[in-house]
C-alpha atoms as a PDB file:
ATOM      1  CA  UNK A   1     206.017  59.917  98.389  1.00  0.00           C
ATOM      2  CA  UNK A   2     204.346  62.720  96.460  1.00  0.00           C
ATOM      3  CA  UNK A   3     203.416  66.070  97.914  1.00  0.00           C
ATOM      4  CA  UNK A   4     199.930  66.441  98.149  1.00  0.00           C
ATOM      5  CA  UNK A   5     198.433  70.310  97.330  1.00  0.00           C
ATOM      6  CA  UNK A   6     196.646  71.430 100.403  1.00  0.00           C
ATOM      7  CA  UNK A   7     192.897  71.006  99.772  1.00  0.00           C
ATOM      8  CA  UNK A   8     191.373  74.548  99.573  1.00  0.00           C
ATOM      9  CA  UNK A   9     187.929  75.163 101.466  1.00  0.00           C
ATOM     10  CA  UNK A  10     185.411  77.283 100.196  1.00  0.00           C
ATOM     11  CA  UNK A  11     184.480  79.540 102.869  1.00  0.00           C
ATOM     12  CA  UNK A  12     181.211  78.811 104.747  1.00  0.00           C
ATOM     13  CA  UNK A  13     178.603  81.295 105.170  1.00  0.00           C
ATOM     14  CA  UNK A  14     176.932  79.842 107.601  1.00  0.00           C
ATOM     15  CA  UNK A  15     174.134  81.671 109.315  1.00  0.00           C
ATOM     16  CA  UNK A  16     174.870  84.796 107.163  1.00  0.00           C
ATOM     17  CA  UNK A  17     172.807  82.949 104.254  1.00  0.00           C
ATOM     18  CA  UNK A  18     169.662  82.735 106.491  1.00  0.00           C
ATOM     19  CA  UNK A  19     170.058  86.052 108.274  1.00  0.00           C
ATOM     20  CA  UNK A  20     170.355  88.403 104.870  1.00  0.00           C
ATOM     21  CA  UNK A  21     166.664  86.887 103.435  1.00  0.00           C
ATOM     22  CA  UNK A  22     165.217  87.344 106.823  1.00  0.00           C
ATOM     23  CA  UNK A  23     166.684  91.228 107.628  1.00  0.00           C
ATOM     24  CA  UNK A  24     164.999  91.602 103.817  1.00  0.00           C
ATOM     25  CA  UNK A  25     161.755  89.895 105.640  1.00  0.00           C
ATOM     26  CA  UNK A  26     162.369  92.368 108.433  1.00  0.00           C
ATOM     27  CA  UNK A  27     161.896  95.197 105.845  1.00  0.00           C
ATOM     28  CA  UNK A  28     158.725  94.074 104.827  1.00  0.00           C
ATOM     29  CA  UNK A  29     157.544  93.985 108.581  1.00  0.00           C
ATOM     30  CA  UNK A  30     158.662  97.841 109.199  1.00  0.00           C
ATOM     31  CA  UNK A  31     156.966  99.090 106.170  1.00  0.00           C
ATOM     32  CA  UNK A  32     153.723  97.331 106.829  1.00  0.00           C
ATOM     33  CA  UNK A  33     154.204  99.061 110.068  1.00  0.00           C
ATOM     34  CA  UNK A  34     155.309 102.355 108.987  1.00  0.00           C
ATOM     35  CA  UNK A  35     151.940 102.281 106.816  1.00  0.00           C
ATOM     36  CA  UNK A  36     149.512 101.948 110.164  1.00  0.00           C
ATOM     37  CA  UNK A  37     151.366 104.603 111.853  1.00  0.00           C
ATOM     38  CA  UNK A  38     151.047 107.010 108.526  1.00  0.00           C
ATOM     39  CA  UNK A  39     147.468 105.577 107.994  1.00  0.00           C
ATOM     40  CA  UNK A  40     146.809 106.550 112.134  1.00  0.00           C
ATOM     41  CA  UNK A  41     148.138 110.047 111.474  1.00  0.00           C
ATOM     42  CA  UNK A  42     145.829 110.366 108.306  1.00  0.00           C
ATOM     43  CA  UNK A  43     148.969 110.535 106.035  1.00  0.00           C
ATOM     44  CA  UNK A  44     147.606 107.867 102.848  1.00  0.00           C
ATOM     45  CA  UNK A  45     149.785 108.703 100.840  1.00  0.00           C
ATOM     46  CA  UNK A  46     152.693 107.903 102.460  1.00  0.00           C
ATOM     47  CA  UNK A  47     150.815 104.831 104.028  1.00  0.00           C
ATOM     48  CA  UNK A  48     149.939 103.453 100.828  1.00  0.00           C
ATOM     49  CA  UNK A  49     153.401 104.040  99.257  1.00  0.00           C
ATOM     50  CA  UNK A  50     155.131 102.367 102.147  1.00  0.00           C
ATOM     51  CA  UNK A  51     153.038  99.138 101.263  1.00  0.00           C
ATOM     52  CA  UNK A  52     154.595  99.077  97.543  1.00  0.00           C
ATOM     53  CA  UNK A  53     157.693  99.476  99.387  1.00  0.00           C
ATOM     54  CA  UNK A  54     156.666  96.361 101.717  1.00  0.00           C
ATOM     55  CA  UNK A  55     155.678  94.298  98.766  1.00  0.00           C
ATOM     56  CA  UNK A  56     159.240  95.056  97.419  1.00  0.00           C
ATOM     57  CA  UNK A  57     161.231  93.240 100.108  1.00  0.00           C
ATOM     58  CA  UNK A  58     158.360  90.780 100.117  1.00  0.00           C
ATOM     59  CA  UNK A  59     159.956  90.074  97.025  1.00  0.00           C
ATOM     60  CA  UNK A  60     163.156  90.500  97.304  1.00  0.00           C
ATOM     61  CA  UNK A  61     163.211  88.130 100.202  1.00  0.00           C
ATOM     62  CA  UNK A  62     162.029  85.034  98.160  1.00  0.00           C
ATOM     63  CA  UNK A  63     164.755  85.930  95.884  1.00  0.00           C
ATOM     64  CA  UNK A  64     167.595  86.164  97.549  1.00  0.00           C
ATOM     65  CA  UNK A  65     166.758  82.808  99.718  1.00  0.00           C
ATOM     66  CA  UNK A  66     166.681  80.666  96.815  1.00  0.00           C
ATOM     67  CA  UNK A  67     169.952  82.394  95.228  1.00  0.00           C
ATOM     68  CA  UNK A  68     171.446  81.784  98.000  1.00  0.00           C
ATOM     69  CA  UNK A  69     169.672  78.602  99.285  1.00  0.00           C
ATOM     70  CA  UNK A  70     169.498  80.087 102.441  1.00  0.00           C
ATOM     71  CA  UNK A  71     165.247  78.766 102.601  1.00  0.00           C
ATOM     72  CA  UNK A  72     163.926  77.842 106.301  1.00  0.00           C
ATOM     73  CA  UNK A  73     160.988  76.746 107.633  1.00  0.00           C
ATOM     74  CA  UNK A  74     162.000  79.597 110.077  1.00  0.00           C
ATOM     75  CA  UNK A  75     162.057  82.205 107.321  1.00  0.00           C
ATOM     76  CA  UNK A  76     158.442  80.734 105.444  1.00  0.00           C
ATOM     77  CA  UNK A  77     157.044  81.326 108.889  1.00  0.00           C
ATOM     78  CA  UNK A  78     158.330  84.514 109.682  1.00  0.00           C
ATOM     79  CA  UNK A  79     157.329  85.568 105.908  1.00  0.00           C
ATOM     80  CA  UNK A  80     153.861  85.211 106.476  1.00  0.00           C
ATOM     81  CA  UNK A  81     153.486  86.667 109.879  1.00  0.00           C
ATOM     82  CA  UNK A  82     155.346  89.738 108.094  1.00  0.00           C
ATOM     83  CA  UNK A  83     153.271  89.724 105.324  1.00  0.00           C
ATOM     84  CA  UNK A  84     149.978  89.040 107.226  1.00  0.00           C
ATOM     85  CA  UNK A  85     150.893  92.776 109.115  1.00  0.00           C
ATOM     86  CA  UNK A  86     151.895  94.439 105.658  1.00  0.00           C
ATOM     87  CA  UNK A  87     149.306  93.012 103.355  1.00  0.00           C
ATOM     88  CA  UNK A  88     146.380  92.609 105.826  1.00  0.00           C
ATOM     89  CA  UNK A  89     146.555  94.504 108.981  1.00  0.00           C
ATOM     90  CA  UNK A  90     148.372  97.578 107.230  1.00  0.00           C
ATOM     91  CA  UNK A  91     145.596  97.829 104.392  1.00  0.00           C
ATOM     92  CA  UNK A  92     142.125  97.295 106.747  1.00  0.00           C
ATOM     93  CA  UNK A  93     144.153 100.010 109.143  1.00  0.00           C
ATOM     94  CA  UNK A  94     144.081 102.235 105.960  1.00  0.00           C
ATOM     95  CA  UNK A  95     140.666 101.315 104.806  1.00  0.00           C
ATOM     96  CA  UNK A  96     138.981 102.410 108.548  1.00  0.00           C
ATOM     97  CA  UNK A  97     140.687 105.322 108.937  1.00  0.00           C
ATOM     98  CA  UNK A  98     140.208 106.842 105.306  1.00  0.00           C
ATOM     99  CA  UNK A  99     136.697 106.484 105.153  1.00  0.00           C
ATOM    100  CA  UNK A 100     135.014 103.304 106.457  1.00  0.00           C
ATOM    101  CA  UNK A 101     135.268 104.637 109.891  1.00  0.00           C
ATOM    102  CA  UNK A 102     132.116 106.941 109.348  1.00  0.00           C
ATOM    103  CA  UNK A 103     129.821 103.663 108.232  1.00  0.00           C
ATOM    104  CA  UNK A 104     130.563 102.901 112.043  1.00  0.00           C
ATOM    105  CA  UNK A 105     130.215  98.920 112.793  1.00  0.00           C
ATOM    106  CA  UNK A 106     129.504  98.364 109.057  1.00  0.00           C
ATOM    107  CA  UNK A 107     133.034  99.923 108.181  1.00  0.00           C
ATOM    108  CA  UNK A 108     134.846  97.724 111.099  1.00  0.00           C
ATOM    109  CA  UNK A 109     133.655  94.840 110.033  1.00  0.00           C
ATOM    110  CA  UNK A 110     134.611  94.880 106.088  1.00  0.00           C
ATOM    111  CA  UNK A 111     138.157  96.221 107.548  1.00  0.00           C
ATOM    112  CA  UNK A 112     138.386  92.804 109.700  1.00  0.00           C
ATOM    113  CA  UNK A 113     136.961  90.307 106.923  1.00  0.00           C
ATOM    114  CA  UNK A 114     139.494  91.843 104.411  1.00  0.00           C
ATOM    115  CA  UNK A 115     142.183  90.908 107.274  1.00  0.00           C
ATOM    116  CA  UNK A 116     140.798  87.618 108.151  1.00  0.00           C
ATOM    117  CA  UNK A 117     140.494  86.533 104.687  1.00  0.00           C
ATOM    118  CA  UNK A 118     144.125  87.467 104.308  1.00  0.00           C
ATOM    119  CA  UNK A 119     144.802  85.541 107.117  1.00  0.00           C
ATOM    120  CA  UNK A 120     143.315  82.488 105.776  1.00  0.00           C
ATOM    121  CA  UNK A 121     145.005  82.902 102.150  1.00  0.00           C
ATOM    122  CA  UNK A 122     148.364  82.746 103.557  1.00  0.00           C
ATOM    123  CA  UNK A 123     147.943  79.973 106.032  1.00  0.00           C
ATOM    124  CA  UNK A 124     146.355  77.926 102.896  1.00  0.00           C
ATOM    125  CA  UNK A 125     149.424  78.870 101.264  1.00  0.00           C
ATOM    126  CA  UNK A 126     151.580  77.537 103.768  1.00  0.00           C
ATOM    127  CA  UNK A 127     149.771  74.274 104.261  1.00  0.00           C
ATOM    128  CA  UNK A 128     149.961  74.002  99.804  1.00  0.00           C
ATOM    129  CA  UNK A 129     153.679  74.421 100.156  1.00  0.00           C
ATOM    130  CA  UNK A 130     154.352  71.897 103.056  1.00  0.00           C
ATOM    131  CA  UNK A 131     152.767  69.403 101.006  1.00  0.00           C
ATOM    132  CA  UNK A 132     154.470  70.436  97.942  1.00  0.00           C
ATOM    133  CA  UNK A 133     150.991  71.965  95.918  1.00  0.00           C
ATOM    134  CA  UNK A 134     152.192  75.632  95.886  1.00  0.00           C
ATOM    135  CA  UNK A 135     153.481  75.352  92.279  1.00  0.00           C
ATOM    136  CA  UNK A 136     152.267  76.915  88.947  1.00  0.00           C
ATOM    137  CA  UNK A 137     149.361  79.041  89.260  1.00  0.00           C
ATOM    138  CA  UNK A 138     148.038  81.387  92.291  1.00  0.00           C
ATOM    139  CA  UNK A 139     144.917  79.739  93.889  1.00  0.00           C
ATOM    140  CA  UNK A 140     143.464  82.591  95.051  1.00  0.00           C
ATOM    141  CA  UNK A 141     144.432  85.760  94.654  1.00  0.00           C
ATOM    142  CA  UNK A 142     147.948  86.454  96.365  1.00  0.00           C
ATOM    143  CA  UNK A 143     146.984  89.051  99.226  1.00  0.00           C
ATOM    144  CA  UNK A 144     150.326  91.269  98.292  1.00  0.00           C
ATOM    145  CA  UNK A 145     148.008  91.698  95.343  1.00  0.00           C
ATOM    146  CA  UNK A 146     144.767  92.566  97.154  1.00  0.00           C
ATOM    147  CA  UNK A 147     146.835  95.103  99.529  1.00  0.00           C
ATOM    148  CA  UNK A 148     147.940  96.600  96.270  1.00  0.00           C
ATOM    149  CA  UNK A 149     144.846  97.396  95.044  1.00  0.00           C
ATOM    150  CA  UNK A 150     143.797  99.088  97.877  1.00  0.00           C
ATOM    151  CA  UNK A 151     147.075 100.882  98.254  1.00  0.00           C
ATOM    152  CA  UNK A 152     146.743 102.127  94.457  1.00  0.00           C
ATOM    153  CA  UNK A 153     143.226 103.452  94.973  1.00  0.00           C
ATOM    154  CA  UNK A 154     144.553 105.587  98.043  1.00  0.00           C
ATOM    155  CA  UNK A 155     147.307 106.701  95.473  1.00  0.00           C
ATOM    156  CA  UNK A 156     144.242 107.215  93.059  1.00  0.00           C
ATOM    157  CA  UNK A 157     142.487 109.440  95.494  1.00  0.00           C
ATOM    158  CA  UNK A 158     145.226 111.632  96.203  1.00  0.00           C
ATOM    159  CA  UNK A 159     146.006 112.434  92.491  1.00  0.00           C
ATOM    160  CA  UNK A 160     141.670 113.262  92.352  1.00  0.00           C
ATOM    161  CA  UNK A 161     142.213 115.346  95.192  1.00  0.00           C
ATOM    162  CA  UNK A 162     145.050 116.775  93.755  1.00  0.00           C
ATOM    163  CA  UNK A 163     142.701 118.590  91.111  1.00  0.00           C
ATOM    164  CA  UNK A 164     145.127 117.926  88.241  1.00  0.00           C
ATOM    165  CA  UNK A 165     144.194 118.584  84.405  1.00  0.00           C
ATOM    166  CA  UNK A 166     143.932 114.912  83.349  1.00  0.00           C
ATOM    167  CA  UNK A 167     143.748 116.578  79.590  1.00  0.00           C
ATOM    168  CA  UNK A 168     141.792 113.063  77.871  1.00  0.00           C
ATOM    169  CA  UNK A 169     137.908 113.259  78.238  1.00  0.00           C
ATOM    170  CA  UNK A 170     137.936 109.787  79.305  1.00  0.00           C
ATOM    171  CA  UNK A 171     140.010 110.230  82.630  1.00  0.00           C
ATOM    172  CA  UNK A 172     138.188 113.445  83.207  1.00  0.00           C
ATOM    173  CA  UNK A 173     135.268 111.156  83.873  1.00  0.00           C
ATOM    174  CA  UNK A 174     136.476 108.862  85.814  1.00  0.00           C
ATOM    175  CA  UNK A 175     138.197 111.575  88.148  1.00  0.00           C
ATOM    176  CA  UNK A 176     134.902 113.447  88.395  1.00  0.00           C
ATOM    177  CA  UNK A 177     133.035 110.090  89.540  1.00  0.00           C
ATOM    178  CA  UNK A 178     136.056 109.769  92.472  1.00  0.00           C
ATOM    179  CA  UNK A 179     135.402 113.293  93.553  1.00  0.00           C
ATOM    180  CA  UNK A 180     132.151 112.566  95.247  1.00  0.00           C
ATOM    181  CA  UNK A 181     132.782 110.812  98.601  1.00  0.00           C
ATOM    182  CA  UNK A 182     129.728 109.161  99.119  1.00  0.00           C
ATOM    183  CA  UNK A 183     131.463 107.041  95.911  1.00  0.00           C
ATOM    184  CA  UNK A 184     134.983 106.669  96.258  1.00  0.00           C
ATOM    185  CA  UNK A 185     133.805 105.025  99.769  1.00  0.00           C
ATOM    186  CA  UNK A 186     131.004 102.424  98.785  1.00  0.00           C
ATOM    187  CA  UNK A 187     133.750 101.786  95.589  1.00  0.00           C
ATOM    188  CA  UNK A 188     136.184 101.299  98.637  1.00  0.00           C
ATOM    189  CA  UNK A 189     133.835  99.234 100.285  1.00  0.00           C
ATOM    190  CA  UNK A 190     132.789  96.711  97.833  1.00  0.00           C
ATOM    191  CA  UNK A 191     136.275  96.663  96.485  1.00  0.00           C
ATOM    192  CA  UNK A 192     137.345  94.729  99.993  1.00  0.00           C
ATOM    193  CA  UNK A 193     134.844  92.832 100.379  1.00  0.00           C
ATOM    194  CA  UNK A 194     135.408  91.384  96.460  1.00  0.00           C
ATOM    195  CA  UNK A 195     139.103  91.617  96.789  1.00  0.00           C
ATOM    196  CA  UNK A 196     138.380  89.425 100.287  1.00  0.00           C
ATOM    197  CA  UNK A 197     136.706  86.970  98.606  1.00  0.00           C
ATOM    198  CA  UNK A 198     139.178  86.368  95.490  1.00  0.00           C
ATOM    199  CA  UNK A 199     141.642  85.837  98.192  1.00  0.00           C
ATOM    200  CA  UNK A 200     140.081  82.440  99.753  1.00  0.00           C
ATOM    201  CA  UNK A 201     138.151  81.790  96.461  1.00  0.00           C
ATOM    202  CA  UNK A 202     139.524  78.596  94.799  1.00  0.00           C
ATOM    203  CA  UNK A 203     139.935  81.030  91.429  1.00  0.00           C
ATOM    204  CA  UNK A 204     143.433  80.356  89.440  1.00  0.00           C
ATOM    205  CA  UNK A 205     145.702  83.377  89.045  1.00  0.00           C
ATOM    206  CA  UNK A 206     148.394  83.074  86.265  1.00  0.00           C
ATOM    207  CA  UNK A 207     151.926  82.815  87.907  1.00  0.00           C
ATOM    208  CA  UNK A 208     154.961  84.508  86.576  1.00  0.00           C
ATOM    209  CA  UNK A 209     156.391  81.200  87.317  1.00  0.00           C
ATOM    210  CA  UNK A 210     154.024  79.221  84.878  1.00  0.00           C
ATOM    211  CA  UNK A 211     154.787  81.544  82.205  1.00  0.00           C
ATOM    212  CA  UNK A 212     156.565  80.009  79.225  1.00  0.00           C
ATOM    213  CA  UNK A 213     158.130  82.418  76.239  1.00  0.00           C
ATOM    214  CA  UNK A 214     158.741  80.564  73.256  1.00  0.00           C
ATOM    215  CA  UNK A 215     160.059  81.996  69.997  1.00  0.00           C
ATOM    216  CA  UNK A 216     158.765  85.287  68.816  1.00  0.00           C
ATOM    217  CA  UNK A 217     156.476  85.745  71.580  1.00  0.00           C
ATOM    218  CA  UNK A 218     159.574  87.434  73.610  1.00  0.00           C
ATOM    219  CA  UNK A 219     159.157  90.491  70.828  1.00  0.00           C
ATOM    220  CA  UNK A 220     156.083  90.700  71.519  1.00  0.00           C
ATOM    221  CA  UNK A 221     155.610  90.297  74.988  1.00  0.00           C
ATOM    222  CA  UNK A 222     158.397  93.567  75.033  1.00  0.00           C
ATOM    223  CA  UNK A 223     156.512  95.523  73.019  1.00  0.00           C
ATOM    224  CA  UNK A 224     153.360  95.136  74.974  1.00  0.00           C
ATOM    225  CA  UNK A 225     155.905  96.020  78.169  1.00  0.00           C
ATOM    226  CA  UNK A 226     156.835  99.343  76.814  1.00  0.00           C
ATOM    227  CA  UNK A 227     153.696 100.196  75.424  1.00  0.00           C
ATOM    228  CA  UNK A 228     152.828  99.455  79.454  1.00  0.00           C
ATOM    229  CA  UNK A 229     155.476 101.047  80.681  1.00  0.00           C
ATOM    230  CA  UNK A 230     154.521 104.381  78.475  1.00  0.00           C
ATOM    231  CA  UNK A 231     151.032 104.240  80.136  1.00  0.00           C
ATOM    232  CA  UNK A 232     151.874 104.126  83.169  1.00  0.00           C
ATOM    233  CA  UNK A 233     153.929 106.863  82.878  1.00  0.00           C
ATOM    234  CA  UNK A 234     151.256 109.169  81.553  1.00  0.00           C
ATOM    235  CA  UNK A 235     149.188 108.813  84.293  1.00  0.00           C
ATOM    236  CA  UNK A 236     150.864 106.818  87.056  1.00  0.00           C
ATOM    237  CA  UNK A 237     148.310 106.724  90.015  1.00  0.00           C
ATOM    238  CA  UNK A 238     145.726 105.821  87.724  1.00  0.00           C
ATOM    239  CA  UNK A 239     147.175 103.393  85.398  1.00  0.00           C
ATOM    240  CA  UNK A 240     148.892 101.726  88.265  1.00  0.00           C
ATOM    241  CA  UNK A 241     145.494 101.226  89.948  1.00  0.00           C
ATOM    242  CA  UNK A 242     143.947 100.424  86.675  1.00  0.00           C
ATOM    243  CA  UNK A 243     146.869  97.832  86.065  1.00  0.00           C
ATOM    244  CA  UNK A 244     146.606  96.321  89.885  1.00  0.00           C
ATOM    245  CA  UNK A 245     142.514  96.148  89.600  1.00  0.00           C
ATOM    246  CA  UNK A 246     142.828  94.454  86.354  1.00  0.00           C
ATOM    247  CA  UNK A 247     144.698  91.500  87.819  1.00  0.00           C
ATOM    248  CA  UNK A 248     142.453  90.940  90.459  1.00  0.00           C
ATOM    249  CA  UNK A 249     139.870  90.524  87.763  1.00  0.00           C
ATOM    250  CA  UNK A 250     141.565  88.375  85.573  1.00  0.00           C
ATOM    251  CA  UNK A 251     140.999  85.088  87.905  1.00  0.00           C
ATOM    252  CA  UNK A 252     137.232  85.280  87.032  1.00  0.00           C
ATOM    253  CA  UNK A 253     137.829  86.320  83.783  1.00  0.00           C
ATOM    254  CA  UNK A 254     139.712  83.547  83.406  1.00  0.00           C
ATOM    255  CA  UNK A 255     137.497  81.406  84.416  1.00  0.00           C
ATOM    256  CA  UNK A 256     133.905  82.506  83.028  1.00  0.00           C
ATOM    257  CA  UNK A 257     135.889  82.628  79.798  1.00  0.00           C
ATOM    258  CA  UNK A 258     136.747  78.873  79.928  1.00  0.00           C
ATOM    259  CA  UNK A 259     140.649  79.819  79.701  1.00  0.00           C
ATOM    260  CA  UNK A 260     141.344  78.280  83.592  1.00  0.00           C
ATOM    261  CA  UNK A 261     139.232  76.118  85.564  1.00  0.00           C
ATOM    262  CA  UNK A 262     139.133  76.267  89.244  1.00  0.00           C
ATOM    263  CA  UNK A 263     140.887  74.400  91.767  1.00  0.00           C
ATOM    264  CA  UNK A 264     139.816  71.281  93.031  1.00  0.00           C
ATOM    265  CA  UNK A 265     139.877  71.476  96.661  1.00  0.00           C
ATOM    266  CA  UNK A 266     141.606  68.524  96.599  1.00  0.00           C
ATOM    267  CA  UNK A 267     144.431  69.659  94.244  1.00  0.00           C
ATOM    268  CA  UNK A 268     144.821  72.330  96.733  1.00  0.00           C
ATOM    269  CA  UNK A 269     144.901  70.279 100.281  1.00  0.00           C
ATOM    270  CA  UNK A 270     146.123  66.664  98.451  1.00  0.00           C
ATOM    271  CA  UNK A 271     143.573  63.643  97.633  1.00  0.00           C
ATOM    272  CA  UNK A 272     141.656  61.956 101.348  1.00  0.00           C
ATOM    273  CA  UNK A 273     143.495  59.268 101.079  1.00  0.00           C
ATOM    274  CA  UNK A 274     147.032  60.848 101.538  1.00  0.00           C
ATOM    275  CA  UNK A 275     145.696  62.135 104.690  1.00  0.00           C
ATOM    276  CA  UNK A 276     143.859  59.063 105.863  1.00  0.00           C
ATOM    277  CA  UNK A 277     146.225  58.522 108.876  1.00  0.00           C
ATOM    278  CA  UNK A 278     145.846  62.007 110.193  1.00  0.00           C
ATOM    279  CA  UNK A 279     148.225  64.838 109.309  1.00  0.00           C
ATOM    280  CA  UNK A 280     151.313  63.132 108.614  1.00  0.00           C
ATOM    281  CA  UNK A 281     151.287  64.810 105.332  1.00  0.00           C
ATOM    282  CA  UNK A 282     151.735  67.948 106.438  1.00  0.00           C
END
């Protein structure tokens, strides 16, 4: 009889795949709540830095749960409670105390429809992925994306209070437009409210995931990076404001251009009639 070679075992990870994407999750949750407790001692800049920071394990957690196939409906739960602190709670936190606090109800209540909205985006987003319709494009724009803006106009804000030499004409202007409070706070204002809308809005936003390089495009789409990557290192509070409030308007540009249509509500939720018998579907 022949020898048989021992059969060797790759070693199992076990829970260690699901607990490194979730301690990344964690991460997220700590900076969302380092941000209310900088925003509460009137620190905004370290408040809205610790947001970018957020959104940075925000992605980092995704990431390493599908290298590692380590995804849970434990961890797509716990992701959006996280996120809902750090993108939502974090930011309106921010918002009241920089300025909106001194349009008194007014200011309360654009801080908790920026929060609510965010709280609706993400639970549509969960219900579009348990049905398998979270694919492609954004519907919506992705409240990590909203927070950002608002985080980037608090960098903005510093760098105006700052009083540095901007040297170009142009960004002279702008800065002297931010200096006046009465206008960096209705801008702050109306900014959450629109950015609050976009959110539950059925408006497509492109997807790095639906994003197909072919050919030559790949030198080109570099260049434009560096040439990006050049700005924003000119001028980085305002270019990376300029850069986040750009995105939020490219879902209506988008669309009142012809380029994207919106979502159907029922491309979003599935057709009636795969939820006929209730909400087996989901």
């Amino acid at each position: 009889m022949m020898n048989q070679k021992p059969v060797t075992r790759r070693p199992v990870l076990g829970g260690a795949v699901y607990i490194l994407p979730n301690l990344l999750t964690s991460g997220n949750l700590f900076f969302g709540y380092f941000s209310i407790v900088k925003s509460m001692l009137g620190d905004f800049t370290w408040a809205a830095g610790a947001i970018f920071l957020a959104a940075i394990f925000d992605v980092l957690d995704g990431r390493v749960a599908r290298m590692t196939n380590g995804t849970s409906e434990f961890g797509v739960q716990y992701d959006s409670l996280c996120d809902l602190v750090s993108f939502g709670l974090a930011p309106a936190i921010m918002m009241f105390q920089y300025s909106l606090n001194s349009l008194g109800r007014l200011g309360w209540i654009i801080c908790f429809i920026f929060l609510a909205c965010g709280a609706l985006r993400l639970a549509r987003f969960n219900v579009q992925s348990a049905i398998g319709q979270s694919g492609g494009d954004f519907t919506g724009l992705p409240i990590p994306m909203a927070a950002g803006v608002i985080a980037g106009f608090m960098g903005l804000m510093a760098d105006v209070d700052a009083h540095d030499d901007p040297g170009i004409w142009l960004i002279e202007q702008i800065y002297h437009v931010f200096a006046f409070d009465a206008f960096r706070q209705w801008f702050l204002a109306a900014t959450a409210l629109a950015l609050a809308f976009l959110m539950v809005s059925n408006v497509p936003y492109r997807s790095h995931k639906s994003v197909k390089i072919r050919g030559g495009q790949a030198f080109r789409l570099l260049a434009l990076l560096v040439a990006g990557f050049g700005l924003v290192a000119y001028k980085p509070p305002l270019m990376g404001f300029l850069f986040l409030f750009l995105y939020a308007l490219s879902g209506p540009v988008d669309q009142l251009m012809g380029w994207k249509k919106p979502t159907e509500n029922e491309d979003i939720f599935g057709s009636d009639s795969d939820n006929e018998d209730g909400f087996s579907s989901c």
